[in-house]
PDB file of N, CA and C in Angstrom:
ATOM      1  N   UNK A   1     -15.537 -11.570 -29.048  1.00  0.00           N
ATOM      2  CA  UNK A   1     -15.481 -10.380 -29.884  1.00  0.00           C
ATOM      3  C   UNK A   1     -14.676 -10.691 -31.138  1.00  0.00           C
ATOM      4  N   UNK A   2     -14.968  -9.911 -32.504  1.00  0.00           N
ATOM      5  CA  UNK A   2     -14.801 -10.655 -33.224  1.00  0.00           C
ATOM      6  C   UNK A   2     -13.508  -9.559 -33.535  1.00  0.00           C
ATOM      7  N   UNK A   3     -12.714 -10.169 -34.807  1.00  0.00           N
ATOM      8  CA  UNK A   3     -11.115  -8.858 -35.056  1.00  0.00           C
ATOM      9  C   UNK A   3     -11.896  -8.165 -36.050  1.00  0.00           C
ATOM     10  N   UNK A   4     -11.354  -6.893 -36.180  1.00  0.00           N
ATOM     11  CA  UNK A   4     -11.805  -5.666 -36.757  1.00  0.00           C
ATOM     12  C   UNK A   4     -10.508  -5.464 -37.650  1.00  0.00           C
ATOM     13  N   UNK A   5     -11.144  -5.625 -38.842  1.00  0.00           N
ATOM     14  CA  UNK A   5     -10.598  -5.750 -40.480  1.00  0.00           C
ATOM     15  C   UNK A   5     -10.436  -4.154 -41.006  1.00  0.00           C
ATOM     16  N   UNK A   6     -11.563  -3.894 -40.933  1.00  0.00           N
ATOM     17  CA  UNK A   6     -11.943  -2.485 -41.880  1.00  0.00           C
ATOM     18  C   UNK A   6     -12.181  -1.383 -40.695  1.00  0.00           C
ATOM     19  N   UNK A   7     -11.813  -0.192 -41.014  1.00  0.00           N
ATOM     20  CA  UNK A   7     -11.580   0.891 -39.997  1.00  0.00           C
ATOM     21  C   UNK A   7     -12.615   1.484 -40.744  1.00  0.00           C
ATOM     22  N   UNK A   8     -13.940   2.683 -40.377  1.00  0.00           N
ATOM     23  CA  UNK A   8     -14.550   3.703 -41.142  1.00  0.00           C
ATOM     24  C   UNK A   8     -14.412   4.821 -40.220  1.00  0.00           C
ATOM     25  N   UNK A   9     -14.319   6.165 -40.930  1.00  0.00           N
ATOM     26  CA  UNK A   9     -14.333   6.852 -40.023  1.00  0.00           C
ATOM     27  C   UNK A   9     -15.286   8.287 -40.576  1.00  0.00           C
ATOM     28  N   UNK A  10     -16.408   8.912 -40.074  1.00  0.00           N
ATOM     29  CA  UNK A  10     -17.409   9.762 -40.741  1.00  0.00           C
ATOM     30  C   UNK A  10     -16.777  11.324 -40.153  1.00  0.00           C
ATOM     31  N   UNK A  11     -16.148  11.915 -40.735  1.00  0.00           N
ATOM     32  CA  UNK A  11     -15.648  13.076 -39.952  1.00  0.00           C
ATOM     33  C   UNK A  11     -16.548  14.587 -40.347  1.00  0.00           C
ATOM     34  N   UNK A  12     -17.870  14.529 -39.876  1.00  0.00           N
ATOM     35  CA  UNK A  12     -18.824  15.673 -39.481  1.00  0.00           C
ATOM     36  C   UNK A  12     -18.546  16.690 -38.968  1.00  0.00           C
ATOM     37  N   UNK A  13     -19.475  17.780 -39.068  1.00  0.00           N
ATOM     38  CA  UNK A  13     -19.122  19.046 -38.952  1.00  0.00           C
ATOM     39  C   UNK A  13     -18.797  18.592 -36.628  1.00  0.00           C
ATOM     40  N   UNK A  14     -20.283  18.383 -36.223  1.00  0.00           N
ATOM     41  CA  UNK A  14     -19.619  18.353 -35.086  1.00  0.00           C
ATOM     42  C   UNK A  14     -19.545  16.837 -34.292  1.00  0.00           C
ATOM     43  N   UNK A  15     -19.790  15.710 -34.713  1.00  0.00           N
ATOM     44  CA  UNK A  15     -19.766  14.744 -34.564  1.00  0.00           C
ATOM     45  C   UNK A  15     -18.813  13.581 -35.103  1.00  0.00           C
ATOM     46  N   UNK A  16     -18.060  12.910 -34.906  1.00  0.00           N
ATOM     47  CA  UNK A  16     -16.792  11.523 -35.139  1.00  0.00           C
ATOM     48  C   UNK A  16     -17.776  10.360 -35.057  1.00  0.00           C
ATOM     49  N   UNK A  17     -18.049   9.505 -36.094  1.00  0.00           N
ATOM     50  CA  UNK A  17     -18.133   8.375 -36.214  1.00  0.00           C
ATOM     51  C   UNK A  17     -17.258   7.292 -36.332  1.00  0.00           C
ATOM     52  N   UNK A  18     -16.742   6.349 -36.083  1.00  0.00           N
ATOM     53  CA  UNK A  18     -15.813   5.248 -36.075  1.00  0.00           C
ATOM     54  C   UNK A  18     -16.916   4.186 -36.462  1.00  0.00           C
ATOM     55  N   UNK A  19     -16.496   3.179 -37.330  1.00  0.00           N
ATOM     56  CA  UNK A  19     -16.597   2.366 -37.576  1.00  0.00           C
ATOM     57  C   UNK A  19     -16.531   0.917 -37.765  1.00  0.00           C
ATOM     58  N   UNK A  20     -16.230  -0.180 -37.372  1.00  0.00           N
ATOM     59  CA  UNK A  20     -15.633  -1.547 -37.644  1.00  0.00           C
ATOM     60  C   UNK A  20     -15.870  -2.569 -38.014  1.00  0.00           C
ATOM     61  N   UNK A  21     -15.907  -3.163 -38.739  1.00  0.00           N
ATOM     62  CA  UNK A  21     -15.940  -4.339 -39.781  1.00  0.00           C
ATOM     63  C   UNK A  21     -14.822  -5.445 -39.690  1.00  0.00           C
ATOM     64  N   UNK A  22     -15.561  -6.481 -39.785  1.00  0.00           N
ATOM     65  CA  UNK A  22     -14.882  -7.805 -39.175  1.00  0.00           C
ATOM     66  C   UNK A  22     -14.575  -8.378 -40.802  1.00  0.00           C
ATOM     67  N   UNK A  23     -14.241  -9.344 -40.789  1.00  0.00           N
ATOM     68  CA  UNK A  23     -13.622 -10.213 -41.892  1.00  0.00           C
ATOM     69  C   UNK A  23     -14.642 -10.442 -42.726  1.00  0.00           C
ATOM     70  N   UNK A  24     -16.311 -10.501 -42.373  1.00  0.00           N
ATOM     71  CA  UNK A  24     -17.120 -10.987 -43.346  1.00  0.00           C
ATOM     72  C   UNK A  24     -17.830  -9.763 -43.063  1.00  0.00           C
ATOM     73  N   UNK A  25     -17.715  -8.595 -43.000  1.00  0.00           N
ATOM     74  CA  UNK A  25     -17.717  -7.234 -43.390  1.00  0.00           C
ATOM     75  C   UNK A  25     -19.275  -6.986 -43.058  1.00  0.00           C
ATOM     76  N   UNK A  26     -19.659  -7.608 -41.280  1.00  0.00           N
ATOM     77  CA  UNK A  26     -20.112  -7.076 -40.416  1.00  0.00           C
ATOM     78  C   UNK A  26     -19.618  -6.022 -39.417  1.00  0.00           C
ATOM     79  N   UNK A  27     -20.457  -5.331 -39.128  1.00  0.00           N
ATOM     80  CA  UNK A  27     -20.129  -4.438 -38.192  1.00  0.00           C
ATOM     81  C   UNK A  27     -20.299  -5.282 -36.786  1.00  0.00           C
ATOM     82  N   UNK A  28     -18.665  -4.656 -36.726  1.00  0.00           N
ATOM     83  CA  UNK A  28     -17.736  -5.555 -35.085  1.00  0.00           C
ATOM     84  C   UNK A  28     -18.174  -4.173 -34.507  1.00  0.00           C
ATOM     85  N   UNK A  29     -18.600  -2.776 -34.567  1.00  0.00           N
ATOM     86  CA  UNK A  29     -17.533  -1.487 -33.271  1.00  0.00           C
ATOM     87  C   UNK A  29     -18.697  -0.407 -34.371  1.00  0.00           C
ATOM     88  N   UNK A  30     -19.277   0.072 -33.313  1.00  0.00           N
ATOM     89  CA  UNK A  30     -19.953   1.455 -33.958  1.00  0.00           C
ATOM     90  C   UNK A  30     -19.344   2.487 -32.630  1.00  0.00           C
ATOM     91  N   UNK A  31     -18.900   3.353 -33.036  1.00  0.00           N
ATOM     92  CA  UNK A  31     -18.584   4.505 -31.733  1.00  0.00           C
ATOM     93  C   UNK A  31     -19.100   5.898 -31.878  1.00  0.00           C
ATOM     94  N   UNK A  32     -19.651   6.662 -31.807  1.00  0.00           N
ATOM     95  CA  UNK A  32     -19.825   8.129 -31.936  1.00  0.00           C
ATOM     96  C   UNK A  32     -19.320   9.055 -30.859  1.00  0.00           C
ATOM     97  N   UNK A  33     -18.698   9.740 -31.330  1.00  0.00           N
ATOM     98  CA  UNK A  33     -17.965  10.478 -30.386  1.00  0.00           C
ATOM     99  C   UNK A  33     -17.951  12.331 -30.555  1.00  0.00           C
ATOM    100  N   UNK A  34     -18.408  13.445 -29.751  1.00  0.00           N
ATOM    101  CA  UNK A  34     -18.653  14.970 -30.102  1.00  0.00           C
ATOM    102  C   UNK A  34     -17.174  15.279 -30.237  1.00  0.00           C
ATOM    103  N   UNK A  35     -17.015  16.099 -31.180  1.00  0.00           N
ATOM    104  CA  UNK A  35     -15.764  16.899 -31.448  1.00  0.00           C
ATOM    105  C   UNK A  35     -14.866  17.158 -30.145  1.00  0.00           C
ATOM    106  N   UNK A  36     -15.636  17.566 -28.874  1.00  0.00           N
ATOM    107  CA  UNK A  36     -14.602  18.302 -27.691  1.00  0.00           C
ATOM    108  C   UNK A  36     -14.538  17.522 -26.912  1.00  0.00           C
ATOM    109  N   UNK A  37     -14.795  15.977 -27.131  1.00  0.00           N
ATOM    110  CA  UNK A  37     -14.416  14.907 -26.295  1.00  0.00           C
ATOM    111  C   UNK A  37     -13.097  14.715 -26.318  1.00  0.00           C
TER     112      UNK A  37
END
């Protein structure tokens, strides 16, 4: 697994996206997550 450089984070009406990006600014980490989790 690779290290996670860059944090994103999509903050939607009812949905959390997370994001992660490695050093050559691939995506390491996609997460989606509902608000009442």
């Amino acid at each position: 697994m690779s290290e996670i450089i860059t944090v994103g984070l999509d903050l939607a009406k009812n949905v959390f996206q997370v994001h992660g990006a490695d050093g050559s600014g691939q995506a390491a980490l996609r997460k989606k997550l509902r608000r009442d989790q």
